[in-house]
N, C-alpha and C. Protein backbone atom coordinates (compact mmCIF):
# COMPACT_ATOMS: atom_id res chain seq x y z
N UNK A 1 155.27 39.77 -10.66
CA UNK A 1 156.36 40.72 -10.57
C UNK A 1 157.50 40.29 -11.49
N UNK A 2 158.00 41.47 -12.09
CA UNK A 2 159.28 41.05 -13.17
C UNK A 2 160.28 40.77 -12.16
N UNK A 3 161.29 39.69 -12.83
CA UNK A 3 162.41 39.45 -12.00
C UNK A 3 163.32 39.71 -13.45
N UNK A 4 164.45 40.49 -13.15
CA UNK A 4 165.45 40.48 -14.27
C UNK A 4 167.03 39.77 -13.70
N UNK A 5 167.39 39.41 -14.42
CA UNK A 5 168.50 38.58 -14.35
C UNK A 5 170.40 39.20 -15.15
N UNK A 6 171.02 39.59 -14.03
CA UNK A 6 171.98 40.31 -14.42
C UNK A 6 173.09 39.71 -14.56
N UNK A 7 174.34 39.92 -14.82
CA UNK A 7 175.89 39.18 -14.22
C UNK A 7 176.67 40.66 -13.84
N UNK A 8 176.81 40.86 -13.21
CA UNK A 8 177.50 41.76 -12.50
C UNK A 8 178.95 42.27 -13.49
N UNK A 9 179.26 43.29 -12.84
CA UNK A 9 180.46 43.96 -13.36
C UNK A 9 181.41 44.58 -12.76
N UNK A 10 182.83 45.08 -12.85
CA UNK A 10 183.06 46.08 -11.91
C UNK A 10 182.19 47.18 -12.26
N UNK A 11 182.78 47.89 -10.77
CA UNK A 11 181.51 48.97 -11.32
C UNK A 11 180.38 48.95 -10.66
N UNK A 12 179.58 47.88 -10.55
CA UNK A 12 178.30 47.34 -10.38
C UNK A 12 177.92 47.33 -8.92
N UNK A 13 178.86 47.91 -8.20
CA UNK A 13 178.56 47.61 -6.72
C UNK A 13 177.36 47.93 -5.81
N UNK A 14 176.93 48.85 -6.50
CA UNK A 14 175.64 49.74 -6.02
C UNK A 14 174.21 48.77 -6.31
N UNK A 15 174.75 47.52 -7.30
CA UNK A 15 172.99 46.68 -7.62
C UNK A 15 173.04 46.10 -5.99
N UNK A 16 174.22 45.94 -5.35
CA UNK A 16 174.21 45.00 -3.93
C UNK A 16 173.72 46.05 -3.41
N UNK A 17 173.33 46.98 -3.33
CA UNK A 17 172.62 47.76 -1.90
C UNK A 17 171.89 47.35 -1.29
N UNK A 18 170.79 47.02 -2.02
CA UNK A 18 169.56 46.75 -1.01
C UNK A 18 169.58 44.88 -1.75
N UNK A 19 169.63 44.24 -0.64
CA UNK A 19 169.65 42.43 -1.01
C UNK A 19 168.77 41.82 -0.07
N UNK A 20 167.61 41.28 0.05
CA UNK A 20 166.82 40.42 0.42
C UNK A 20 167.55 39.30 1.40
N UNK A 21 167.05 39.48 2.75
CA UNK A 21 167.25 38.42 3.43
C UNK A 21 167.26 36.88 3.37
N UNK A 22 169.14 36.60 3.72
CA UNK A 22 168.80 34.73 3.25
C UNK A 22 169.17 34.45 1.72
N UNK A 23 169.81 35.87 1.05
CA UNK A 23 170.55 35.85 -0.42
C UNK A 23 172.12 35.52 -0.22
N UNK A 24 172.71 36.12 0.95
CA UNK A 24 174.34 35.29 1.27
C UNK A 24 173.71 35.52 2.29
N UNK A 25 174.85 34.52 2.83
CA UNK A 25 175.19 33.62 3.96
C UNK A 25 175.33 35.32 5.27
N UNK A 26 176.34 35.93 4.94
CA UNK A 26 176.47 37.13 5.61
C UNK A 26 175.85 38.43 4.98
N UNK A 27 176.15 39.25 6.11
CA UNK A 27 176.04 40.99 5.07
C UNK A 27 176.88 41.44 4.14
N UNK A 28 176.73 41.97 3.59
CA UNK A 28 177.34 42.17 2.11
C UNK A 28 178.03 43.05 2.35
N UNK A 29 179.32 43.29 2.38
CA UNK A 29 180.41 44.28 2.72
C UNK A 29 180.61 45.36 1.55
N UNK A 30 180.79 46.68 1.45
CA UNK A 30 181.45 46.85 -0.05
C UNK A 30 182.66 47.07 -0.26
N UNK A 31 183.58 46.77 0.34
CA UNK A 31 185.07 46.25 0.29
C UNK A 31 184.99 45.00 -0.37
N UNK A 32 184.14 44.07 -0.11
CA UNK A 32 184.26 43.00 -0.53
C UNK A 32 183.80 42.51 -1.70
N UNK A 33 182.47 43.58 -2.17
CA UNK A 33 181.91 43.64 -3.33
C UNK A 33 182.98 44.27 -4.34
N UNK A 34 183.56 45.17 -3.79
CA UNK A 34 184.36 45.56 -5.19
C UNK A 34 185.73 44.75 -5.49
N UNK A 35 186.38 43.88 -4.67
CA UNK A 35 187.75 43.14 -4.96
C UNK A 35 187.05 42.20 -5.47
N UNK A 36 185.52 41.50 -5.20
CA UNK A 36 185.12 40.60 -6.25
C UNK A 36 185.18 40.71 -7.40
N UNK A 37 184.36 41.73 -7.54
CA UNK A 37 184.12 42.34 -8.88
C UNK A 37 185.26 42.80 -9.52
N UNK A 38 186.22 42.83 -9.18
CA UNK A 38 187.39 43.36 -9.52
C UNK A 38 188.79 42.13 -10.19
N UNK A 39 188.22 41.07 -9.67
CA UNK A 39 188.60 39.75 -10.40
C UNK A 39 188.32 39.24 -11.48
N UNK A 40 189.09 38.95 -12.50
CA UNK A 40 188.52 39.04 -14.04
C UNK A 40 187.65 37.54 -14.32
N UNK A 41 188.19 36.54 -13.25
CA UNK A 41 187.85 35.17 -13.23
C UNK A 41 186.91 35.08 -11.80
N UNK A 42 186.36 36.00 -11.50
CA UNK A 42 184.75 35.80 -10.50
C UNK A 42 183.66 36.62 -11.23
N UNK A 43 182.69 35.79 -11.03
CA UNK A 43 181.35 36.07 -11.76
C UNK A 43 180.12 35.89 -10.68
N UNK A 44 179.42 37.09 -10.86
CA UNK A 44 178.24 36.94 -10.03
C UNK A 44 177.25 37.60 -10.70
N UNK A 45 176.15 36.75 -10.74
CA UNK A 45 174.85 36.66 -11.18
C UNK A 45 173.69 37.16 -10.49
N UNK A 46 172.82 38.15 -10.74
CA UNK A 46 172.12 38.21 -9.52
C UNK A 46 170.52 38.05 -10.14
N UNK A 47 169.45 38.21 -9.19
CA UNK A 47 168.37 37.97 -9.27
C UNK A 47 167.74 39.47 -8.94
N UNK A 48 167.23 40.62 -9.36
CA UNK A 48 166.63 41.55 -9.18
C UNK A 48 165.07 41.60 -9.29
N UNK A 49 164.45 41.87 -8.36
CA UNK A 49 163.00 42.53 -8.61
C UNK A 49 162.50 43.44 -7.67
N UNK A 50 162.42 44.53 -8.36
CA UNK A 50 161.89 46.33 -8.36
C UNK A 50 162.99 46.53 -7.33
N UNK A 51 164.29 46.51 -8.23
CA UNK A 51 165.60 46.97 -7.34
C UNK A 51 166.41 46.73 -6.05
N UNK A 52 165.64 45.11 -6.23
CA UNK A 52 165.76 44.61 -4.66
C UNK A 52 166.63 42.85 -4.93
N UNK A 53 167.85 42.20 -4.52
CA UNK A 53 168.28 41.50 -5.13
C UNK A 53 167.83 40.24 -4.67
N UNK A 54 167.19 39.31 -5.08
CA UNK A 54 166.66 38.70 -4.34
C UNK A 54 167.19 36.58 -4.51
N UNK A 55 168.10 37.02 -5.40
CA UNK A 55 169.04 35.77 -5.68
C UNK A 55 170.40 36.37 -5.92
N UNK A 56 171.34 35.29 -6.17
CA UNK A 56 172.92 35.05 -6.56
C UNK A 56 173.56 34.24 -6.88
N UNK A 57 174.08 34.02 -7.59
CA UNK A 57 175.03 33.05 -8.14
C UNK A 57 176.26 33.22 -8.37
N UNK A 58 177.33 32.79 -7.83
CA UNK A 58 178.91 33.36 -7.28
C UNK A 58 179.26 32.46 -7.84
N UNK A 59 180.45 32.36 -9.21
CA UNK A 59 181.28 31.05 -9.54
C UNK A 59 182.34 31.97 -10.17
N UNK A 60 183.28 31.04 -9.88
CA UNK A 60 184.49 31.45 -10.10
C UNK A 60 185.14 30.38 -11.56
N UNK A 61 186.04 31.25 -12.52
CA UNK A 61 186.58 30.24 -13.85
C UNK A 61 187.77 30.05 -13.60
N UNK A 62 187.96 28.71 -13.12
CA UNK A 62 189.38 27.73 -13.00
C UNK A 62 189.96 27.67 -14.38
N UNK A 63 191.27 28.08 -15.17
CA UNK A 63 191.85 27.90 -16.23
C UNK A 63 193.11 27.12 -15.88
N UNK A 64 193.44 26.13 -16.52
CA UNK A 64 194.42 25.10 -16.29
C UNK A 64 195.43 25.16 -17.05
N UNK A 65 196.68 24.41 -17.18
CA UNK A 65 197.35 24.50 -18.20
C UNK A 65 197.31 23.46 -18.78
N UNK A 66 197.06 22.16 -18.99
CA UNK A 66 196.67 20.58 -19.27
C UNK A 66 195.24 20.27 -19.68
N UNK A 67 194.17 21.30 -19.45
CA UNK A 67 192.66 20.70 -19.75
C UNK A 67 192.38 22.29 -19.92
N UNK A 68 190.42 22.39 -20.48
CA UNK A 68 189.71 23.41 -20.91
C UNK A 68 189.39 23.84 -19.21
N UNK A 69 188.89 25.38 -19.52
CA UNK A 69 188.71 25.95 -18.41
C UNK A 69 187.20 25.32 -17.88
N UNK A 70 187.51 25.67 -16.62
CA UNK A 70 185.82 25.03 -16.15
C UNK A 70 185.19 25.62 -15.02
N UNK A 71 183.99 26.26 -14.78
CA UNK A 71 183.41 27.05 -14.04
C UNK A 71 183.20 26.28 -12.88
N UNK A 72 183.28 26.70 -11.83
CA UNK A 72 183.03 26.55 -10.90
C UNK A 72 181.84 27.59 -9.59
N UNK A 73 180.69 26.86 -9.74
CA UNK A 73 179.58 27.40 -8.99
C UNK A 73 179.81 27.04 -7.49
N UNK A 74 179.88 28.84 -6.93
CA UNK A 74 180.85 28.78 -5.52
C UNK A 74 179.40 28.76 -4.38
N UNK A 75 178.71 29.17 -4.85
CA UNK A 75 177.91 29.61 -3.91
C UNK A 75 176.29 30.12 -4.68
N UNK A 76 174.73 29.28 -4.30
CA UNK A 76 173.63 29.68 -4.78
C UNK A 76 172.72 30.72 -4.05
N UNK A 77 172.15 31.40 -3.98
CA UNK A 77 171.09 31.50 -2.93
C UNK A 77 170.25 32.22 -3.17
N UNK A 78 168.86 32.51 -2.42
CA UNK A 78 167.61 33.16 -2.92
C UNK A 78 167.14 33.68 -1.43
N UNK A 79 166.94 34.29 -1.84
CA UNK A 79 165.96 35.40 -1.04
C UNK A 79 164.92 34.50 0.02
N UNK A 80 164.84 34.22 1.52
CA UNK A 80 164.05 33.17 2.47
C UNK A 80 162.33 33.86 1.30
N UNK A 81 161.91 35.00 1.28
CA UNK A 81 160.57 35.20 0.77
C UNK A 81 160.77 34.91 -0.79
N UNK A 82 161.71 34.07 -1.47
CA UNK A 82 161.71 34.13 -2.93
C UNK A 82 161.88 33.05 -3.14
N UNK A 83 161.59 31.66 -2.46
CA UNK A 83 162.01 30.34 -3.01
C UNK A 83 160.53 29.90 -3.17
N UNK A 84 161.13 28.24 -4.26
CA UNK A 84 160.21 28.31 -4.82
C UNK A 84 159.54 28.98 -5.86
N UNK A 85 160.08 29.54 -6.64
CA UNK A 85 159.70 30.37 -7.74
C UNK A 85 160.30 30.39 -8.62
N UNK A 86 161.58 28.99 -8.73
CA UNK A 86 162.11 29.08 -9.76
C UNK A 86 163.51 29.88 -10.81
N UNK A 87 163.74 30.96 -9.15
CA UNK A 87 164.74 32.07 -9.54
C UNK A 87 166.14 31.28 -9.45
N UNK A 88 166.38 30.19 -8.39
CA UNK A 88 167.71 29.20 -8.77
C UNK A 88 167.83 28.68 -9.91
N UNK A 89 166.92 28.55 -10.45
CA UNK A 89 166.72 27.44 -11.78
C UNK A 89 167.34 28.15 -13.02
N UNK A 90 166.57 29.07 -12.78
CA UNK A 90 167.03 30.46 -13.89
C UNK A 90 168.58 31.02 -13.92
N UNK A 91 169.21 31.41 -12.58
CA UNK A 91 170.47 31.60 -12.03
C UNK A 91 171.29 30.73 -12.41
N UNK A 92 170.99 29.49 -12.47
CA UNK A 92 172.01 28.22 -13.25
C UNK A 92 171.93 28.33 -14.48
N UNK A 93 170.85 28.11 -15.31
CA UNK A 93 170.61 28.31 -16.54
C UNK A 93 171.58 29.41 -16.83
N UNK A 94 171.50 30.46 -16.57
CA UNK A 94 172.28 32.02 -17.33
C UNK A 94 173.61 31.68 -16.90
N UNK A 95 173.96 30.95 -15.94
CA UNK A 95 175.60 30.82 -15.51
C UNK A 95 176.08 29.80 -16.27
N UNK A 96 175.36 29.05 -16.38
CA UNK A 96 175.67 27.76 -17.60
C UNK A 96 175.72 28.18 -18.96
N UNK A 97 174.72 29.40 -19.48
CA UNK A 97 174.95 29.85 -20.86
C UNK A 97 176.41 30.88 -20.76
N UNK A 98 176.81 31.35 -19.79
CA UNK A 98 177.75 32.11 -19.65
C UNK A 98 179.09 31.42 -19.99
N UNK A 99 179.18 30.32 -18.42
CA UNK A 99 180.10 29.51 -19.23
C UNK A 99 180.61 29.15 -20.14
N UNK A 100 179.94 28.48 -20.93
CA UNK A 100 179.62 27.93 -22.12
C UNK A 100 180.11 28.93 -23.31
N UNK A 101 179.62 30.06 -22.83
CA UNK A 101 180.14 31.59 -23.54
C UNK A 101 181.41 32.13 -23.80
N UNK A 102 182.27 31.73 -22.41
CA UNK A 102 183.47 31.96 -22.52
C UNK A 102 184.33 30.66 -22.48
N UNK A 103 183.91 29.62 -22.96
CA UNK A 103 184.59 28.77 -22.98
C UNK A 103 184.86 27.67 -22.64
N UNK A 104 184.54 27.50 -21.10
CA UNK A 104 184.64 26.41 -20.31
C UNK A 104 183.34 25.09 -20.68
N UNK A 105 184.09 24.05 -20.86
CA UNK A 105 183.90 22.62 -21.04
C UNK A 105 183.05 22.29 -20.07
N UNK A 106 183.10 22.49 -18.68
CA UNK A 106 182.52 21.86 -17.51
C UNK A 106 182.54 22.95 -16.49
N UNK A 107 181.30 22.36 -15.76
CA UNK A 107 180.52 23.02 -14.90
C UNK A 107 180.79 22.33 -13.34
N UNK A 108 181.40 22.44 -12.32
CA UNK A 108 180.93 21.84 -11.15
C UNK A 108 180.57 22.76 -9.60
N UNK A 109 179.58 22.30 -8.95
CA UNK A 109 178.85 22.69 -7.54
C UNK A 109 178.90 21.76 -6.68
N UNK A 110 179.14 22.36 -5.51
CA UNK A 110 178.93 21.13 -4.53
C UNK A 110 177.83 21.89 -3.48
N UNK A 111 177.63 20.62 -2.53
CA UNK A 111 176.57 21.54 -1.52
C UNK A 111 176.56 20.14 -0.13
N UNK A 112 176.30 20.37 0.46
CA UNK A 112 176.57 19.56 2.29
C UNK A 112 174.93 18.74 1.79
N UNK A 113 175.59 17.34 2.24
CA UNK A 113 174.85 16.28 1.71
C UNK A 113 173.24 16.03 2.10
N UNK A 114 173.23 17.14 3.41
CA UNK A 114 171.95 17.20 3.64
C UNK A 114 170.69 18.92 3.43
N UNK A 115 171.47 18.93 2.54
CA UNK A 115 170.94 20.38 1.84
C UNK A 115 170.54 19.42 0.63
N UNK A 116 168.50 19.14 0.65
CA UNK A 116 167.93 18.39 -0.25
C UNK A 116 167.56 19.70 -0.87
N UNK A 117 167.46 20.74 -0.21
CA UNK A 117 166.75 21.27 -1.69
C UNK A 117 167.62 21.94 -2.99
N UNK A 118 169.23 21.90 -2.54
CA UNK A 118 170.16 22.37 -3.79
C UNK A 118 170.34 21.11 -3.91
N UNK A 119 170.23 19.94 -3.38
CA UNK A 119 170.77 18.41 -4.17
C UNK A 119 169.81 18.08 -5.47
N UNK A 120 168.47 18.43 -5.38
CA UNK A 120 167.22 18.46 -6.20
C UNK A 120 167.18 19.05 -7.56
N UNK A 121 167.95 20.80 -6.86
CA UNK A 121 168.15 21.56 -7.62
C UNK A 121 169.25 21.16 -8.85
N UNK A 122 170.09 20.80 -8.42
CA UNK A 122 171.52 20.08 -9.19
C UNK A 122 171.10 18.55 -10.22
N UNK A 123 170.56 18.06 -9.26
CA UNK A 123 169.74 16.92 -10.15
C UNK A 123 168.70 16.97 -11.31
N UNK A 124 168.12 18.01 -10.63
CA UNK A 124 166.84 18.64 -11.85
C UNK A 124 167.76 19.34 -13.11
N UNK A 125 168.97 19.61 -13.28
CA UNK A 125 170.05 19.32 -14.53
C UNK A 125 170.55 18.11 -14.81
N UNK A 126 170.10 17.15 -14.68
CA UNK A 126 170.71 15.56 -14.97
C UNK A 126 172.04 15.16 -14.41
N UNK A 127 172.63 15.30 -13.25
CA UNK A 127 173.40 15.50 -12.85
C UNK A 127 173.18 14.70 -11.48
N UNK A 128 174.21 13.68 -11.40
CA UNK A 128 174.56 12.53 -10.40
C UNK A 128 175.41 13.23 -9.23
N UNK A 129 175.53 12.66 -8.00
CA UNK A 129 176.16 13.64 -7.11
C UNK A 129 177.72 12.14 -7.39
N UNK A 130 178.63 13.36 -6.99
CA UNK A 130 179.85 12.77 -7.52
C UNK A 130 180.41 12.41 -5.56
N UNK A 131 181.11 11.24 -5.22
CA UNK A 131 181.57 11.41 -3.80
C UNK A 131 183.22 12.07 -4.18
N UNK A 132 183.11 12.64 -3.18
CA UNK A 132 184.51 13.61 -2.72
C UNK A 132 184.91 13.63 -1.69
N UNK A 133 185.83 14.00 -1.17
CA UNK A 133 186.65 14.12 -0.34
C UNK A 133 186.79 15.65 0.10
N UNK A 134 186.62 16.04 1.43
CA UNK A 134 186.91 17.33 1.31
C UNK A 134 187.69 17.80 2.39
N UNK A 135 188.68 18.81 2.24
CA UNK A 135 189.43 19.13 3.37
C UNK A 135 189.48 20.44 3.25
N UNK A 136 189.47 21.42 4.40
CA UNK A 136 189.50 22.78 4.94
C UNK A 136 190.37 23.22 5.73
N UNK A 137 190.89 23.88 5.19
CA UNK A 137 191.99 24.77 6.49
C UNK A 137 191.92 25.83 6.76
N UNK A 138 191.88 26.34 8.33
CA UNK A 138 191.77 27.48 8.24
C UNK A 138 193.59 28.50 7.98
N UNK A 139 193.29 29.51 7.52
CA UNK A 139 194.67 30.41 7.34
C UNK A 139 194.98 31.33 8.25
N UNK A 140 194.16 31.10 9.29
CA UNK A 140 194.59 31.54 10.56
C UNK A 140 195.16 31.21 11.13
N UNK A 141 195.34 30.13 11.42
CA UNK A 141 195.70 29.13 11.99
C UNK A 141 196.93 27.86 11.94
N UNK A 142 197.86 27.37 12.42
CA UNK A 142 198.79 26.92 11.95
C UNK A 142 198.21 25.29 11.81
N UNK A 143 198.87 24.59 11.30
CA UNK A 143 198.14 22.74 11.24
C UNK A 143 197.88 22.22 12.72
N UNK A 144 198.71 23.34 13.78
CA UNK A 144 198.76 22.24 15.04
C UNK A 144 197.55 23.07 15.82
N UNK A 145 197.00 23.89 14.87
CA UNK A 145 195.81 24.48 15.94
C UNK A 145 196.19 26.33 16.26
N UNK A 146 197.61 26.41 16.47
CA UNK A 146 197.44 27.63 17.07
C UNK A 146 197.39 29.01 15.82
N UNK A 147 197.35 30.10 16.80
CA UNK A 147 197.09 31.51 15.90
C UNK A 147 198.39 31.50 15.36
N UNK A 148 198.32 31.92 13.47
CA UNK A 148 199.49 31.94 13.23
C UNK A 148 199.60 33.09 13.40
């Protein structure tokens, strides 16, 4: 089966219709599809076959005022019936030539230390896992816990 490989656009909201289970994390809103798409510095990549989306690749381009811009890969995923086939591999590849396209110097992804099969994936680009530090807040919420 052909798989074609897109980057999204505004506009484009209608390729998210029909998306393969286990491609995001949630259901795909289209409020949410179009303020993405509607950001000049978010990029999403998708994985299509026979009109059905069955990967993604969500990164967003950090521009600085002190260093070159640098992509940032927010989020991977494939279809639960589409792994294994190589469609992540491909999804990096085209986001990396993209990059690269518009500019940005560097590439970085992260992923929860026991997710071996995107640690593999990241490595299978020559690529060392870097230690970090990470902190989350929610914006609901005030620092001491309650509803803001």
């Amino acid at each position: 089966m052909q798989i074609d490989y897109r980057l999204l656009r505004q506009g484009d909201d209608a390729v998210l219709g029909r998306v393969a289970a286990g491609v995001f994390d949630e259901p795909v809103r289209p409020d949410r599809v179009a303020a993405y798409l509607a950001e000049p510095n978010h990029h999403l990549l998708v994985a299509i076959a026979d009109g059905l989306v069955v990967g993604q690749v969500a990164a967003v381009v950090h521009r600085h005022p002190d260093k070159p811009a640098e992509l940032y890969i927010d989020e991977v995923g494939v279809g639960d019936d589409w792994l294994r086939r190589g469609i992540a591999r491909r999804m990096m590849e085209a986001m990396f030539a993209f990059g690269r396209s518009i500019g940005c110097a560097e590439c970085w992804v992260g992923t929860e230390g026991d997710n071996e099969p995107a640690i593999a994936l990241y490595r299978g680009f020559g690529a060392e896992p870097v230690h970090l530090v990470y902190f989350e807040y929610s914006l609901l919420r005030d620092n001491a816990g309650k509803v803001a």
